[in-house]
C-alpha atoms as a PDB file:
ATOM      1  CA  UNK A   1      14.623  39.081  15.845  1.00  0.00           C
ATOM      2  CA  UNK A   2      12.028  40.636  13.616  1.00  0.00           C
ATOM      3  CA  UNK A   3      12.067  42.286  10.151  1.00  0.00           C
ATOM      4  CA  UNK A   4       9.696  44.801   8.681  1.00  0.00           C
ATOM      5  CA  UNK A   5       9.118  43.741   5.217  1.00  0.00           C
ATOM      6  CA  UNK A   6      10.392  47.035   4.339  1.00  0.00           C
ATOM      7  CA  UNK A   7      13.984  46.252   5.814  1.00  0.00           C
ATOM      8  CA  UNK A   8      13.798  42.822   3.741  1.00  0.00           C
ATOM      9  CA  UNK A   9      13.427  45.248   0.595  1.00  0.00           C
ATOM     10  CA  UNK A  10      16.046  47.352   1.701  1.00  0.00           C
ATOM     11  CA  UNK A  11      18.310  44.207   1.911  1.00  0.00           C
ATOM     12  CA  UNK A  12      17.476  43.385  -1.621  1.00  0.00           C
ATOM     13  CA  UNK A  13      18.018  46.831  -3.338  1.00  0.00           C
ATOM     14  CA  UNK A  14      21.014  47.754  -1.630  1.00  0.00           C
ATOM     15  CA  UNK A  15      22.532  43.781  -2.560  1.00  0.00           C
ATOM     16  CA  UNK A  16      21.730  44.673  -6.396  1.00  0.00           C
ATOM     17  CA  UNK A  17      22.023  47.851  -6.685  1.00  0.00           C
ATOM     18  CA  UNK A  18      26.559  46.668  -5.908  1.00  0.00           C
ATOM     19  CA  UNK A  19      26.315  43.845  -7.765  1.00  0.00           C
ATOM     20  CA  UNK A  20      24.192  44.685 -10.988  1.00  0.00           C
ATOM     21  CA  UNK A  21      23.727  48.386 -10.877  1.00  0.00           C
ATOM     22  CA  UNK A  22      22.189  48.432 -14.538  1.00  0.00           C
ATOM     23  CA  UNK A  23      19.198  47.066 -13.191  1.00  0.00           C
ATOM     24  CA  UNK A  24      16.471  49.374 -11.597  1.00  0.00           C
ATOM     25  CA  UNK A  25      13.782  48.067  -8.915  1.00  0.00           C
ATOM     26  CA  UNK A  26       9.911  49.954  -8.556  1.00  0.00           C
ATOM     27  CA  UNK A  27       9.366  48.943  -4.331  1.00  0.00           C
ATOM     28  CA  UNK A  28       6.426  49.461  -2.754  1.00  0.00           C
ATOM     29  CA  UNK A  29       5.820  47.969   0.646  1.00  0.00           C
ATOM     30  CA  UNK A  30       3.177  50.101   1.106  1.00  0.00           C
ATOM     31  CA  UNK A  31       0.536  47.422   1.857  1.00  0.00           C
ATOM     32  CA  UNK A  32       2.332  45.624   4.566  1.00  0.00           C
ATOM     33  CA  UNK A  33       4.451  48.272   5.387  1.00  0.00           C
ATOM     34  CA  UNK A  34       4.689  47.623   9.283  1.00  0.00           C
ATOM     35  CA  UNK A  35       3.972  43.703   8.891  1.00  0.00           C
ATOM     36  CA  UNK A  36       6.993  41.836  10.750  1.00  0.00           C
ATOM     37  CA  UNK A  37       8.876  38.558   9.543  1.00  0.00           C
ATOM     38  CA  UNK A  38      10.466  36.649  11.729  1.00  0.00           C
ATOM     39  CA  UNK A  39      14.258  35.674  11.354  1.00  0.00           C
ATOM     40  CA  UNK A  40      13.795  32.311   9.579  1.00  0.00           C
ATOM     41  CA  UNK A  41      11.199  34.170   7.558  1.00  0.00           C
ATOM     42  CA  UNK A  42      13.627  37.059   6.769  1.00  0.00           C
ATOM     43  CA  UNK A  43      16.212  35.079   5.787  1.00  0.00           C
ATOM     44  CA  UNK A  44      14.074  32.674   3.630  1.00  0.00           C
ATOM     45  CA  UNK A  45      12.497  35.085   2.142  1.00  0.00           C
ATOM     46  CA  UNK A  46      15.455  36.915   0.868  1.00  0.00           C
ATOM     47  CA  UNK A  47      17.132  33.730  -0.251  1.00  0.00           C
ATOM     48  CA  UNK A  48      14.158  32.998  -2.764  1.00  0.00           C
ATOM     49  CA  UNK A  49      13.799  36.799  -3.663  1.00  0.00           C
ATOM     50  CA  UNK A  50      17.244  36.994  -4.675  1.00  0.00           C
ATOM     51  CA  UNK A  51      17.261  33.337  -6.687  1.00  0.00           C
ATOM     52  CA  UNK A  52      14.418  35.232  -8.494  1.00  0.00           C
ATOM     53  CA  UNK A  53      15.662  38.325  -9.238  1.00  0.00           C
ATOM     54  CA  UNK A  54      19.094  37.058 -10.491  1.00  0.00           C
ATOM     55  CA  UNK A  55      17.079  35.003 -12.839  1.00  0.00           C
ATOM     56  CA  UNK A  56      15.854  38.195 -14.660  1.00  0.00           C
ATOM     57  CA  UNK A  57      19.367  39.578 -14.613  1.00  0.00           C
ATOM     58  CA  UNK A  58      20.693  36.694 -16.371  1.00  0.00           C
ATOM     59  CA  UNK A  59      17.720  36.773 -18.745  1.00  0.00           C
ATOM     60  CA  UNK A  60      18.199  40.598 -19.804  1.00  0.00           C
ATOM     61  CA  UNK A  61      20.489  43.104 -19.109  1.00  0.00           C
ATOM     62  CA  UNK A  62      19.083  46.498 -17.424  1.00  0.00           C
ATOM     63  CA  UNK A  63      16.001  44.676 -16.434  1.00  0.00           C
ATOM     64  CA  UNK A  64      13.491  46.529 -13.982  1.00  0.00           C
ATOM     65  CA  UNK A  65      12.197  44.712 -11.294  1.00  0.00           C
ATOM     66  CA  UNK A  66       8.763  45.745  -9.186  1.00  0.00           C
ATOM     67  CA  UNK A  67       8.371  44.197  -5.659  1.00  0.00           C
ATOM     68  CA  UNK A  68       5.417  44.769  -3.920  1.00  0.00           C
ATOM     69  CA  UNK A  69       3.807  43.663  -0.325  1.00  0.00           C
ATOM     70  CA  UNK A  70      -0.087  43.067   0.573  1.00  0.00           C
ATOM     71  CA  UNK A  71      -1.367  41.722   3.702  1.00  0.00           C
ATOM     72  CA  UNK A  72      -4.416  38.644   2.653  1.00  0.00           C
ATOM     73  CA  UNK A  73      -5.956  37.035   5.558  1.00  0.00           C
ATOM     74  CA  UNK A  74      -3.104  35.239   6.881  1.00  0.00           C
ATOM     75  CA  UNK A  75      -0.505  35.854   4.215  1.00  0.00           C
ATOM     76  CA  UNK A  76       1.880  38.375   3.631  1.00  0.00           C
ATOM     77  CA  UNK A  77       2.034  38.456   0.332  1.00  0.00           C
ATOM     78  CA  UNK A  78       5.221  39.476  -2.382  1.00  0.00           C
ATOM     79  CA  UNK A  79       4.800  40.164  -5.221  1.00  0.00           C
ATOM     80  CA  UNK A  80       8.027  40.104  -7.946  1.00  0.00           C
ATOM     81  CA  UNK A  81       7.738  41.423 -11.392  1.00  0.00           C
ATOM     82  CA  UNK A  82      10.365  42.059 -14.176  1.00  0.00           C
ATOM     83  CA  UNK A  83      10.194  43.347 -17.622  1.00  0.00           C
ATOM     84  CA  UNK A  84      12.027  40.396 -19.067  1.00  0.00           C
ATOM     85  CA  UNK A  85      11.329  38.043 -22.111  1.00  0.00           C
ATOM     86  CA  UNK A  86       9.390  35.348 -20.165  1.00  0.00           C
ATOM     87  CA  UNK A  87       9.940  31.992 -19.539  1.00  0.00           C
ATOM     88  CA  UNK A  88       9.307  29.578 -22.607  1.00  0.00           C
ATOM     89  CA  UNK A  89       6.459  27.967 -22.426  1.00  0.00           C
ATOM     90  CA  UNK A  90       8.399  24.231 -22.743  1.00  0.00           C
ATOM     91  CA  UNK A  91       9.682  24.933 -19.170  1.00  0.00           C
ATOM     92  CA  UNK A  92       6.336  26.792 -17.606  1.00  0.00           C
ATOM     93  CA  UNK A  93       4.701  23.215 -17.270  1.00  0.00           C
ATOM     94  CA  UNK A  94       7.913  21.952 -14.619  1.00  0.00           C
ATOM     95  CA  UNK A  95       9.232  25.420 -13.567  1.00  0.00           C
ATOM     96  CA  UNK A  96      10.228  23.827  -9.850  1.00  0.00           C
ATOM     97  CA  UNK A  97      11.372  20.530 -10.743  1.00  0.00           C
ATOM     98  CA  UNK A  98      14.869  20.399 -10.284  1.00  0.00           C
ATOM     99  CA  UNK A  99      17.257  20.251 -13.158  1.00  0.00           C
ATOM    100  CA  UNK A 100      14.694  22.444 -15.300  1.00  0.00           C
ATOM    101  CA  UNK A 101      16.873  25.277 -16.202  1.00  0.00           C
ATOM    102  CA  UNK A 102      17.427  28.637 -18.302  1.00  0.00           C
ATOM    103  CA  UNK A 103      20.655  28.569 -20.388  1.00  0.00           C
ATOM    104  CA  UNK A 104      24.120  28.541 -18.549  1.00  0.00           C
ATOM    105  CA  UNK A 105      21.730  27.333 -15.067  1.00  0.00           C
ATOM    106  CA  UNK A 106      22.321  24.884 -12.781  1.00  0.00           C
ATOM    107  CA  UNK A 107      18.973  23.907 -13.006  1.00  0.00           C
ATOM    108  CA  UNK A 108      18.152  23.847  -8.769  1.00  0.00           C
ATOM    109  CA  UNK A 109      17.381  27.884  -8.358  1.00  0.00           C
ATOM    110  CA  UNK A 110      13.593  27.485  -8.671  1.00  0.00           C
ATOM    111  CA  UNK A 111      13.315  23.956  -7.501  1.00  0.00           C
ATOM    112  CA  UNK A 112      15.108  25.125  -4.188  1.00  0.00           C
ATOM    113  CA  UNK A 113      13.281  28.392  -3.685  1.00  0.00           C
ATOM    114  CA  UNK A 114       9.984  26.249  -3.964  1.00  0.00           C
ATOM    115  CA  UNK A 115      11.372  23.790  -1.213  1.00  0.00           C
ATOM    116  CA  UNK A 116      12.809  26.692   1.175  1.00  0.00           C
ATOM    117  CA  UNK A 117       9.115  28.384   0.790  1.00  0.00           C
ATOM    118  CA  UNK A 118       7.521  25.177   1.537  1.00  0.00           C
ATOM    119  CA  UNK A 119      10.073  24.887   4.792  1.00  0.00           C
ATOM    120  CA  UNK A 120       8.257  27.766   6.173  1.00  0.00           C
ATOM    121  CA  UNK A 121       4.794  26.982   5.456  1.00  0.00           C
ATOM    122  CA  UNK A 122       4.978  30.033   2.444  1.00  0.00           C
ATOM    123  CA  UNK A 123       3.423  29.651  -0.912  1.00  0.00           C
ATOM    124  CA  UNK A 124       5.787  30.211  -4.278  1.00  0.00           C
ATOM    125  CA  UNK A 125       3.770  30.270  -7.322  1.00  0.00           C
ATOM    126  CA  UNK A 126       4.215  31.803 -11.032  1.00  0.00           C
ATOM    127  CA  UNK A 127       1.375  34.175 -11.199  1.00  0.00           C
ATOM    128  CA  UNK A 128       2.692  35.230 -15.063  1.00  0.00           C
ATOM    129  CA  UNK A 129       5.060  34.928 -17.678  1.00  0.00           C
ATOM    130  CA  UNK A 130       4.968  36.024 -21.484  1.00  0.00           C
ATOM    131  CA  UNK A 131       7.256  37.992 -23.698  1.00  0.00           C
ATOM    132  CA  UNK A 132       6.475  41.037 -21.754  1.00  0.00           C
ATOM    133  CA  UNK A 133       7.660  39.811 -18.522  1.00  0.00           C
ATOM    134  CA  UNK A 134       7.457  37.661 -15.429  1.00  0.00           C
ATOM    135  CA  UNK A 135       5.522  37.708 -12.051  1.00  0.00           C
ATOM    136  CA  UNK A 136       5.992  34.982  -9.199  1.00  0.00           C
ATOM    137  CA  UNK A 137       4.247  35.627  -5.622  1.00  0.00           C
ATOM    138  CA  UNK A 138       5.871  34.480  -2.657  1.00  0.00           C
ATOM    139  CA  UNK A 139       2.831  34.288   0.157  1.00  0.00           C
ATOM    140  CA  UNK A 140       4.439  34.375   3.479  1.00  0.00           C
ATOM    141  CA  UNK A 141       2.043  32.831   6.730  1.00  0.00           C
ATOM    142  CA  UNK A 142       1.971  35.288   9.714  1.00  0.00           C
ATOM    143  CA  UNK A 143       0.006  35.398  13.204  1.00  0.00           C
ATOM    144  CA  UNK A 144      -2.163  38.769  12.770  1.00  0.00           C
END
């Protein structure tokens, strides 16, 4: 079974949009708009987008969240954004090491996002973070 990458952002808003309706999402799939993920993809994908976008619900309350989609040579790549307060800069140095955590946190969110992105030959990596906000990219391999 294949996904569009817009269904996978479909997925996400409609999940978040029950379950923490305060917070507002900006999607634009736009630039990989008819790219297709395959089912492990899909469901990888959405298992580290949501780990990451409850992280900037627990960090603020009403947070906005941007997600948007570019194709690279081989990569489809996702961007996610928030408007939060950042992640301290202690904790930017071993972000996916496991038991690194935010307050209340179990401490294996990040850590296992990195490992399910790695299980699928994807790329997870913290592209920003200060006290305006945070941006991670999740670059997903496909067969153009």
């Amino acid at each position: 079974m294949l996904f569009r990458s817009e269904e996978l952002f479909e997925i996400i808003q409609k999940k978040f949009s029950q379950t923490a309706p305060s917070t507002t999402f900006d999607i634009d799939p736009k630039g990989c708009f008819s790219e297709t993920l395959n089912n492990l993809q899909s469901n990888l994908a959405l298992a580290i987008l949501t780990n990451l976008i409850q992280n900037a619900i627990d960090a603020r309350n009403g947070v906005s969240i941007s997600l948007s989609c570019r194709k690279s040579d081989s990569y489809i790549e996702i961007d996610i954004s928030d408007n939060g307060s950042g992640i301290p800069p202690v904790v930017k140095n071993c972000l996916f090491e496991p038991v690194v955590s935010k307050k209340g946190g179990s401490g294996i969110g990040l850590a296992l996002s990195q490992q399910l992105a790695e299980s699928m030959g994807a790329k997870l990596i913290l592209i920003h973070s200060d006290q305006t906000g945070t941006s991670f990219r999740l670059s997903i391999p496909y067969n153009s």
